[in-house]
N, C-alpha and C. Protein backbone atom coordinates (compact mmCIF):
# COMPACT_ATOMS: atom_id res chain seq x y z
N UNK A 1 -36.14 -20.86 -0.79
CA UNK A 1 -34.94 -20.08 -1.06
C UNK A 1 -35.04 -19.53 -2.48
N UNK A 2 -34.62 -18.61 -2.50
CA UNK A 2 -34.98 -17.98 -3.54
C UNK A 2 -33.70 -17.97 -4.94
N UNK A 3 -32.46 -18.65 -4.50
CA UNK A 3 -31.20 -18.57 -5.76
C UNK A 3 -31.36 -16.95 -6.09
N UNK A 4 -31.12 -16.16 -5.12
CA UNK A 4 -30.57 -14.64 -5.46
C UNK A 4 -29.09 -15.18 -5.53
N UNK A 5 -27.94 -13.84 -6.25
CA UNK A 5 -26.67 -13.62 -5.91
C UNK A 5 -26.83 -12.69 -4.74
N UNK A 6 -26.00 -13.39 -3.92
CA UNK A 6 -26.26 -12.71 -2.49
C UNK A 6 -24.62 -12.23 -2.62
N UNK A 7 -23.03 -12.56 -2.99
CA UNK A 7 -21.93 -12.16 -2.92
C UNK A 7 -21.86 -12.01 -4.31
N UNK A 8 -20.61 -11.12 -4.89
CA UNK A 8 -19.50 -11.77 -5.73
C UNK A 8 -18.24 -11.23 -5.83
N UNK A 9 -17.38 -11.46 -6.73
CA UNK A 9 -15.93 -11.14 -6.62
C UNK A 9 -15.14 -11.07 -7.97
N UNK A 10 -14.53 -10.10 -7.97
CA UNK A 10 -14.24 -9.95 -9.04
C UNK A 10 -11.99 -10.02 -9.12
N UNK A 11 -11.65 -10.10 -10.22
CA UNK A 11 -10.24 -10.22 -9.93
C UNK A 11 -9.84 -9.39 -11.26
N UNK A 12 -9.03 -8.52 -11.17
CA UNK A 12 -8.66 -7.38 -11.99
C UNK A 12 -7.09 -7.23 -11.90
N UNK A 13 -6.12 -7.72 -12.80
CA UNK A 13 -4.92 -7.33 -12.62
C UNK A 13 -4.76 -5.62 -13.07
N UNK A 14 -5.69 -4.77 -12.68
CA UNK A 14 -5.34 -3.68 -13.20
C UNK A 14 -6.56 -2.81 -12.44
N UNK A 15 -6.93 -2.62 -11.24
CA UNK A 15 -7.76 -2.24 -10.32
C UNK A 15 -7.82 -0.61 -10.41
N UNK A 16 -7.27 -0.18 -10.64
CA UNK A 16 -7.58 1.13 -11.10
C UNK A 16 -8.15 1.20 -12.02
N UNK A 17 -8.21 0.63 -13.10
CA UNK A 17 -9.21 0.79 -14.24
C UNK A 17 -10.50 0.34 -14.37
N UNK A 18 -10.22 -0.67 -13.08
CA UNK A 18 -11.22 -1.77 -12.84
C UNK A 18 -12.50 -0.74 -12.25
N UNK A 19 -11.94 -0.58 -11.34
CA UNK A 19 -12.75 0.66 -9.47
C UNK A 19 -13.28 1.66 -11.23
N UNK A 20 -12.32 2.42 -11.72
CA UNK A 20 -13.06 3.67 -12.70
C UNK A 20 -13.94 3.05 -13.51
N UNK A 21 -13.73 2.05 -14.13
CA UNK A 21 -15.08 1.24 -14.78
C UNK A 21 -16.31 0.99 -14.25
N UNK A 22 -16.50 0.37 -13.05
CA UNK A 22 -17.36 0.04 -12.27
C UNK A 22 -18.08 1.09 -11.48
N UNK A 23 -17.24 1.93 -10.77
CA UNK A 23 -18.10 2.91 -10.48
C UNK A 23 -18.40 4.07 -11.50
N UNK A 24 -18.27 3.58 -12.91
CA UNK A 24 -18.75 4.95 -13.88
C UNK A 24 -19.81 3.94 -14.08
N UNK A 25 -20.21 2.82 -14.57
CA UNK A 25 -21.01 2.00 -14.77
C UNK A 25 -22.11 1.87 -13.88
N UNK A 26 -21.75 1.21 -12.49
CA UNK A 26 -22.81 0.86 -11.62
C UNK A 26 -23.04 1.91 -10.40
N UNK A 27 -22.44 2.70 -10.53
CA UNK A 27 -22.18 3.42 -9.17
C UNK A 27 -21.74 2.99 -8.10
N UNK A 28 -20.61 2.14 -7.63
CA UNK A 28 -20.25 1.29 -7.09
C UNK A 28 -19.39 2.03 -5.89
N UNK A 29 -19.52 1.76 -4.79
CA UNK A 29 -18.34 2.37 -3.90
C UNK A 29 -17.52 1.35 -3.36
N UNK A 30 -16.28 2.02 -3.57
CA UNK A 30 -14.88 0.53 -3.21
C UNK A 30 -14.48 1.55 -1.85
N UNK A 31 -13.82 0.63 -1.01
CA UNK A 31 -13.66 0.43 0.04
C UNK A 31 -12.00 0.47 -0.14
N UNK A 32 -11.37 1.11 0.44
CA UNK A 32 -9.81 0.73 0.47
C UNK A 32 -9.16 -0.85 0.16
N UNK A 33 -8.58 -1.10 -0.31
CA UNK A 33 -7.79 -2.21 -0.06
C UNK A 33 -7.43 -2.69 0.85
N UNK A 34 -7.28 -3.81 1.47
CA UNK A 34 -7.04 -4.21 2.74
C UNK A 34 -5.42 -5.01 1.62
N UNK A 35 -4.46 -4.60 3.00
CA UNK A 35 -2.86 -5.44 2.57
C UNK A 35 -2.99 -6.52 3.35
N UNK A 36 -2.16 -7.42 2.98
CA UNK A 36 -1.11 -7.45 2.05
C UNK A 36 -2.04 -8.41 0.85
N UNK A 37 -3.44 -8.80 1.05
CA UNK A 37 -4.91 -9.71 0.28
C UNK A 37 -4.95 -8.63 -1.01
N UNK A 38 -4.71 -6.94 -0.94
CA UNK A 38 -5.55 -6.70 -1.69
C UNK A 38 -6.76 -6.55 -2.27
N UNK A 39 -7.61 -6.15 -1.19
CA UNK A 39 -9.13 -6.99 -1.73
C UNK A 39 -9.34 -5.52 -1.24
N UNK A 40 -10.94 -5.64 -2.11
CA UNK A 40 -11.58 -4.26 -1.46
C UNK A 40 -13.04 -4.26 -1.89
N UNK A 41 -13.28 -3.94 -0.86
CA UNK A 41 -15.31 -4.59 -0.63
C UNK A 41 -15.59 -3.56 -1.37
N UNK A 42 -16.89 -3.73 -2.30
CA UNK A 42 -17.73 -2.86 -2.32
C UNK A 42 -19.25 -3.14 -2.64
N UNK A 43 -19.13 -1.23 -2.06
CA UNK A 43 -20.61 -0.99 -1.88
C UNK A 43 -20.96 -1.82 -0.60
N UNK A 44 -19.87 -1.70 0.49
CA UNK A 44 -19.89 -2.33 1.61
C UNK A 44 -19.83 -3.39 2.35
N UNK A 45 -20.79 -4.45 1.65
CA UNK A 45 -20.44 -5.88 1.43
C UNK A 45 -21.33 -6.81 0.75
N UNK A 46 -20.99 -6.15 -0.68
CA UNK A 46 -21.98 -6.92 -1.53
C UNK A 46 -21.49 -7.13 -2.28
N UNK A 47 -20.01 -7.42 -2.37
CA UNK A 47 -19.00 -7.89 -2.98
C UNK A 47 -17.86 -7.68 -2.71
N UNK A 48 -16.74 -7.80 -3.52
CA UNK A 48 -15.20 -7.37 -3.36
C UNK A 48 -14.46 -7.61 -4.89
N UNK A 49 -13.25 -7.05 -5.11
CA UNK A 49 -12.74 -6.79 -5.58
C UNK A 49 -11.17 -7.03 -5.41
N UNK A 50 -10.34 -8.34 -5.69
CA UNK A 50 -9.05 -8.37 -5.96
C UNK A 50 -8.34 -7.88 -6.79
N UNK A 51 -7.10 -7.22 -6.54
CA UNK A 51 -6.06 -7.28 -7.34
C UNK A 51 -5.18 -8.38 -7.73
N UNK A 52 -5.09 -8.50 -8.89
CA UNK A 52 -4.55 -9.54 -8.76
C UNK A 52 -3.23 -9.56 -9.77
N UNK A 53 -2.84 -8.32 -10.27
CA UNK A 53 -1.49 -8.61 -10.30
C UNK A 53 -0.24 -8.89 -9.85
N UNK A 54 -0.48 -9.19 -8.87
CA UNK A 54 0.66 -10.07 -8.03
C UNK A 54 0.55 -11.35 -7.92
N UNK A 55 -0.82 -12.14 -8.58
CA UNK A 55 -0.49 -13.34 -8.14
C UNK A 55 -1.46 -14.06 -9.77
N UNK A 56 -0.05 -13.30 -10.91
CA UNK A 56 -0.20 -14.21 -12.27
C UNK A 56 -1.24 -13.04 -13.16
N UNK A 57 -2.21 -11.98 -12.27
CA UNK A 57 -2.71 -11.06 -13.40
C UNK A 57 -3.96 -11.95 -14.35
N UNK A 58 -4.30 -12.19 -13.46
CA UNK A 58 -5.69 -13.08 -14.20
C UNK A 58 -6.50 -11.88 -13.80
N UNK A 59 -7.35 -11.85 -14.75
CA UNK A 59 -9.18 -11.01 -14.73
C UNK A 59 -10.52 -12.51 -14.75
N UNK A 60 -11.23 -12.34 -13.69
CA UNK A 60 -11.91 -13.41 -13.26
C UNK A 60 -13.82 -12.55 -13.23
N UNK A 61 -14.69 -13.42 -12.74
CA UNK A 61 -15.76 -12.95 -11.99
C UNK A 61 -16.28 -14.07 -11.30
N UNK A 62 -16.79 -14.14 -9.81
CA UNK A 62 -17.44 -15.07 -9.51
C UNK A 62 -18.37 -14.39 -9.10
N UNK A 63 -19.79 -15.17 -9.13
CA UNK A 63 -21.15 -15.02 -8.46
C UNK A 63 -21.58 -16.17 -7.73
N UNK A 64 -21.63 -16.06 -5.93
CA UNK A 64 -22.12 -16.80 -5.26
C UNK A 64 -23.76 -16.47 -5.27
N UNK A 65 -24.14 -17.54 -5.26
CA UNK A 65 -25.75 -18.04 -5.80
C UNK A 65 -26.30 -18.94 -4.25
N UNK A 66 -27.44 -18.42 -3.27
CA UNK A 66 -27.18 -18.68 -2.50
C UNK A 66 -28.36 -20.04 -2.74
N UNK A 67 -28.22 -21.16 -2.64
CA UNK A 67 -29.52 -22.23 -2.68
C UNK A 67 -29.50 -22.78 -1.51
N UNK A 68 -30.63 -23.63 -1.39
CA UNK A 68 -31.05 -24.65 -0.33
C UNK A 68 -29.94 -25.91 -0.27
N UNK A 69 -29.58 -26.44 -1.37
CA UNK A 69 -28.93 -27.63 -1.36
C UNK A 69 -27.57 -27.61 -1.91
N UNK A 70 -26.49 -27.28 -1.47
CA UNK A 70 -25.03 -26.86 -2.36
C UNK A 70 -24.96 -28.19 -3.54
N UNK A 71 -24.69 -29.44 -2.51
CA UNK A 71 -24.50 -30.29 -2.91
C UNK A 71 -25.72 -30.87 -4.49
N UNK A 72 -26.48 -30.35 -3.86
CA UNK A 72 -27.66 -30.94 -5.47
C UNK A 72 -27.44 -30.45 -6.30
N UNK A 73 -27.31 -28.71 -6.19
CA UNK A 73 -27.08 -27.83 -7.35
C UNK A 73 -25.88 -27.96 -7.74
N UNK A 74 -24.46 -28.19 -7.31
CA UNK A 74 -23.41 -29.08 -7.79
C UNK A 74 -24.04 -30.02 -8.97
N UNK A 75 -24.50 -30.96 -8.29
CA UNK A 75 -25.36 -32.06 -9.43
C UNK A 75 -25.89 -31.61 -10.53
N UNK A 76 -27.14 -30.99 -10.36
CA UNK A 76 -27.93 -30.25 -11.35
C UNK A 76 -26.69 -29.32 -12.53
N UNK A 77 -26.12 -28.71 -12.09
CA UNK A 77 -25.18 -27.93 -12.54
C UNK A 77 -24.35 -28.79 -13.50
N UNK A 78 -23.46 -30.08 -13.10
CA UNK A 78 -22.57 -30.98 -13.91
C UNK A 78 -23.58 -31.68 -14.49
N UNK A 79 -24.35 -31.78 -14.46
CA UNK A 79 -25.72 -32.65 -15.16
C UNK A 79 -25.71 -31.80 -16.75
N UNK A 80 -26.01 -30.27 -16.17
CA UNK A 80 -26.24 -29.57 -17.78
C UNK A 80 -24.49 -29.13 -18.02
N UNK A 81 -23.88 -29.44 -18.11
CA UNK A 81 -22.52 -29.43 -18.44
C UNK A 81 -21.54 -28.66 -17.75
N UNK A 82 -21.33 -28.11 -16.44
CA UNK A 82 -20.59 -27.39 -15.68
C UNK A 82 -19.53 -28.40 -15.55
N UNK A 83 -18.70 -27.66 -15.18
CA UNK A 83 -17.24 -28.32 -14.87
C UNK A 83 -16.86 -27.59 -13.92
N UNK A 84 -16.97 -28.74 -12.38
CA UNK A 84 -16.22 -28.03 -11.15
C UNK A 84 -14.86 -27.80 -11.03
N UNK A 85 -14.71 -26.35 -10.74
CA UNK A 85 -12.96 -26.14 -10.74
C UNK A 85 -13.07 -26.29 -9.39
N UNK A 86 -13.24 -25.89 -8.04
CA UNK A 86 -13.31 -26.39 -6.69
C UNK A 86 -14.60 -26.95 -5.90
N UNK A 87 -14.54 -27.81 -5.75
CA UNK A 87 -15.23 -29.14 -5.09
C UNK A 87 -16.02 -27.90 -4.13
N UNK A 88 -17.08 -29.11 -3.49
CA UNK A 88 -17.56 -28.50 -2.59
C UNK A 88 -17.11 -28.16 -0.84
N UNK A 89 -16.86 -27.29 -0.59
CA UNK A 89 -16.27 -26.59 0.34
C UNK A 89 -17.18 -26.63 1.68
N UNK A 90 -17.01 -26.81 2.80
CA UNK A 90 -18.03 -26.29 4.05
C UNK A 90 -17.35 -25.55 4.99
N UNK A 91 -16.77 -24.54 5.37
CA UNK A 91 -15.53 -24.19 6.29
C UNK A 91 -16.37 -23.79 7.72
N UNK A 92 -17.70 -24.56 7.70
CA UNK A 92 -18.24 -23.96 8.95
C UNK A 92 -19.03 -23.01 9.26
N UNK A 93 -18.94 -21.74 8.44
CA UNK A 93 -19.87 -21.06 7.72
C UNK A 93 -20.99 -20.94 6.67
N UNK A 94 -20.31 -21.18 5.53
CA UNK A 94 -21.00 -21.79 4.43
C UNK A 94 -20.46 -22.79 3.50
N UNK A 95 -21.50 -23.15 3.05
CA UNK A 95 -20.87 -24.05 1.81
C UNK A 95 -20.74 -23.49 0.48
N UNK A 96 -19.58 -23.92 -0.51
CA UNK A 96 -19.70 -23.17 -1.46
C UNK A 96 -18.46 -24.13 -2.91
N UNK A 97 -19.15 -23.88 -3.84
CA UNK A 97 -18.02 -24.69 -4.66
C UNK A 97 -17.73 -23.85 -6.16
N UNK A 98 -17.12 -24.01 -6.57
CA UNK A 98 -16.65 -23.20 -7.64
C UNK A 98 -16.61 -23.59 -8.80
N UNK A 99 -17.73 -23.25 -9.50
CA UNK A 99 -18.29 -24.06 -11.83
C UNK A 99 -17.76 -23.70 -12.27
């Protein structure tokens, strides 16, 4: 396995500035918003994009990192000093936890 970023997500209480940043930057194509989530894929599905002034206006980034072992790299990760904000997750799909 190779630990590419295969997702990520970003949270922007201010998505209009966000979408004009990003696609002047990366060339990025956003996808409508889906209601009442707010979210909006881009560049199809190689990420997404929340709004999130409705729920407190935080600006965030996550990068899912895809490995062989969730659970080890958890380890490895709090080993060199990470601090898990959400545990490790399996919903059946994938596994995934949040440093």
């Amino acid at each position: 396995m190779s630990n590419d970023v295969n997702y990520f997500e970003i949270g922007s209480p201010d998505s209009a500035v966000s979408r004009a940043f990003y696609q002047s930057l990366f060339d990025w194509e956003f996808g409508e918003p889906s209601m009442p989530a707010r979210y909006s894929m881009i560049n199809e599905d190689r990420g997404g994009m929340w709004d999130t002034s409705a729920t407190g206006g935080a600006s965030w980034a996550i990068f899912y990192v895809q490995v062989e072992d969730v659970d080890a790299a958890i380890g490895r990760a709090t080993d060199l000093g990470a601090t898990v904000i959400i545990p490790l997750v399996d919903n059946g799909a994938i596994e995934f936890a949040h440093l």
